[in-house]
Protein backbone atom coordinates (compact mmCIF):
# COMPACT_ATOMS: atom_id res chain seq x y z
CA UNK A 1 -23.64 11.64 24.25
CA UNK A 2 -26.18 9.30 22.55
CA UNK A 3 -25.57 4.98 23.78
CA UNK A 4 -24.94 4.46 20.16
CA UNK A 5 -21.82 6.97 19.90
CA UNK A 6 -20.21 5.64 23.02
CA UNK A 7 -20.85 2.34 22.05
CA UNK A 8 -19.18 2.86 18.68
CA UNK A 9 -15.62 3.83 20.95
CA UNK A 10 -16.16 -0.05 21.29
CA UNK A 11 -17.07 -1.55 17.96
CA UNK A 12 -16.72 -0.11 14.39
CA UNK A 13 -20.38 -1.74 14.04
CA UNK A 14 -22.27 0.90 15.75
CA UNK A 15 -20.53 3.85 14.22
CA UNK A 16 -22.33 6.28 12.06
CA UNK A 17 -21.06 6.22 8.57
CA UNK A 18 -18.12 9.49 8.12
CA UNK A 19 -18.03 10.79 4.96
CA UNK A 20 -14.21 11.55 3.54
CA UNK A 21 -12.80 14.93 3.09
CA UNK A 22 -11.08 14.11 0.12
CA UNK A 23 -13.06 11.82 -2.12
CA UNK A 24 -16.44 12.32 -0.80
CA UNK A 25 -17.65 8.68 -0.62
CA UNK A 26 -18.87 7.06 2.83
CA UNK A 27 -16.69 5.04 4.93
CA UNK A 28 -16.83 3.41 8.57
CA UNK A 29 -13.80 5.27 10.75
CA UNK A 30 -12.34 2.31 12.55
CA UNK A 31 -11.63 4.47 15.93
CA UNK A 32 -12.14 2.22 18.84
CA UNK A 33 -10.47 2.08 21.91
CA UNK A 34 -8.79 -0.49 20.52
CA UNK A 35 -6.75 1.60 18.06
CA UNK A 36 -7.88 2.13 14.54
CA UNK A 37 -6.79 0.90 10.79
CA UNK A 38 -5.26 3.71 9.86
CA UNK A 39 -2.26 3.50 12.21
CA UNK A 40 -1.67 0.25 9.60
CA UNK A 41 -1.03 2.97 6.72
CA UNK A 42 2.67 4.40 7.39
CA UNK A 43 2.81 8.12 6.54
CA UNK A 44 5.90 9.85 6.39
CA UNK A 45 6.62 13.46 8.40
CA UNK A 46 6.18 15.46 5.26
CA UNK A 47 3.12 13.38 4.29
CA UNK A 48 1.20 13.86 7.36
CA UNK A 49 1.95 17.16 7.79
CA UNK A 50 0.54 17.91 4.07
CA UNK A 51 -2.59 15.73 5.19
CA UNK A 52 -3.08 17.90 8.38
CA UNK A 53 -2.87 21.59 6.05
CA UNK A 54 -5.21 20.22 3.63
CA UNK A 55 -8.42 18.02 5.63
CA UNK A 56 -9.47 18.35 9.40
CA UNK A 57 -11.65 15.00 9.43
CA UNK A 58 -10.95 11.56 8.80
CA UNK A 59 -10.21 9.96 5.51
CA UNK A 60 -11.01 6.64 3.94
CA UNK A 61 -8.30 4.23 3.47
CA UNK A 62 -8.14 4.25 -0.22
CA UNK A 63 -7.24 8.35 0.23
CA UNK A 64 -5.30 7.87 3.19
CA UNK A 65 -3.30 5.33 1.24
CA UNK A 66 -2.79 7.30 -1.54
CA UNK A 67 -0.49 9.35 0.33
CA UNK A 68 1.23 6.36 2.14
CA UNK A 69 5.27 6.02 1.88
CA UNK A 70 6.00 3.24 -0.32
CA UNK A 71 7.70 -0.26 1.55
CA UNK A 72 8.56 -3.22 0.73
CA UNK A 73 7.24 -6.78 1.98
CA UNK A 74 9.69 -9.65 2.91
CA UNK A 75 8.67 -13.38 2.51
CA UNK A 76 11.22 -15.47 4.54
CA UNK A 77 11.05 -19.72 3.15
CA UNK A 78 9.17 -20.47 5.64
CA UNK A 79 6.32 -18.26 4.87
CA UNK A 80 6.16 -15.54 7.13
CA UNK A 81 6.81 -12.22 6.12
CA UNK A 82 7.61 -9.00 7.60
CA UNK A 83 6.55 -5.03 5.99
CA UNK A 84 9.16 -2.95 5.35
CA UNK A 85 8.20 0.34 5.79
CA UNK A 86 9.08 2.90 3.49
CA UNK A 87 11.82 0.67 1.81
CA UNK A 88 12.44 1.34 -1.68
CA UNK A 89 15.53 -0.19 -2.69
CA UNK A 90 17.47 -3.44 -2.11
CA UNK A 91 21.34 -3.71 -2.58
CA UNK A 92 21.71 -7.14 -3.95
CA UNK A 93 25.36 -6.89 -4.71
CA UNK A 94 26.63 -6.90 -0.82
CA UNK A 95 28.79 -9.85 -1.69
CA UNK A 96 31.67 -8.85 1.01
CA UNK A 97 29.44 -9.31 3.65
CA UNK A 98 27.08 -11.29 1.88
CA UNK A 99 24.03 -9.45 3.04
CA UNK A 100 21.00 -7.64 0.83
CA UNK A 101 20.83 -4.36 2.23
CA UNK A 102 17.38 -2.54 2.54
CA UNK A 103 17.42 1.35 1.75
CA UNK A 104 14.97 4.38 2.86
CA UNK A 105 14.89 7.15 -0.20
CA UNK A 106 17.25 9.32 1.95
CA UNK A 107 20.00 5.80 1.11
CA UNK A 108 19.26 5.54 5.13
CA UNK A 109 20.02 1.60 5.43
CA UNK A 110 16.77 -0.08 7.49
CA UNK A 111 17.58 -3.80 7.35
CA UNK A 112 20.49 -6.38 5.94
CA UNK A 113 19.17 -9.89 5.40
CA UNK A 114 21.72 -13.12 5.00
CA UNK A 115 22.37 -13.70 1.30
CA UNK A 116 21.52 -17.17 1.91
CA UNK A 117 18.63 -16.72 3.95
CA UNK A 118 16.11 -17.64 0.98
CA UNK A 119 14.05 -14.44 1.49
CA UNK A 120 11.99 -12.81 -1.59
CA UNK A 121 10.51 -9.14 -1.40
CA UNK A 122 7.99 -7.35 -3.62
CA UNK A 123 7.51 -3.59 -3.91
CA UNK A 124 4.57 -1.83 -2.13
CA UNK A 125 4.05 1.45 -3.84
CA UNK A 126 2.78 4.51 -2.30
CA UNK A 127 -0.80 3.47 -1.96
CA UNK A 128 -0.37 0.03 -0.80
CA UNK A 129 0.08 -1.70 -4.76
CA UNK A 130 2.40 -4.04 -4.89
């Protein structure tokens, strides 16, 4: 193994350009012992699975995050916010408990927030669009 290669285990900056299975363009894989950016982009069973069948190398993020479950990002008042993965729908008419409840597409509930809490949310679409 060449200095350069085990160096790049350290730092994205000495890694060789990879060039992605599905697109074709160039793109620096962020594998470092440190983890990588692609554990960032949430992929669901199904997804991944159809990723694995299809490519055996890396991908860039804009393909990777093509195939990304779609979320949804809270924004508390005082600013901080918190990704919901693959949330796609809020129930805003919990007034008996006076909660908005936070749905997977299977109607799987992943989070109730206090009506009066002040929070936003936006949705992330597959792909990481908002």
């Amino acid at each position: 193994m060449k200095l350069k290669d085990a160096l790049g285990f350290v730092s994205e900056k000495y890694k060789s350009p990879s060039v992605c299975e599905s697109c074709g363009d160039e793109f620096i894989c962020g594998a470092t012992i440190r983890g990588c950016w692609c554990t960032e982009v949430k992929l669901g069973t199904e997804a991944r699975a159809d990723l694995r069948s299809k490519f055996t190398n890396c991908l860039c993020r804009a393909c990777l995050e093509k195939h990304a479950d779609a979320s949804m990002i809270l924004t508390y008042p005082d600013g901080t916010t918190e990704f919901l993965a693959g949330a796609v729908r809020a129930d805003t008419q919990n007034f008996h408990e006076g909660m908005f409840d936070f749905y997977d597409r299977d109607g799987n509930l992943l989070k109730q927030v206090d009506m009066g809490s002040g929070v936003t949310w936006e949705n992330v679409a597959p792909g990481g669009s908002v």
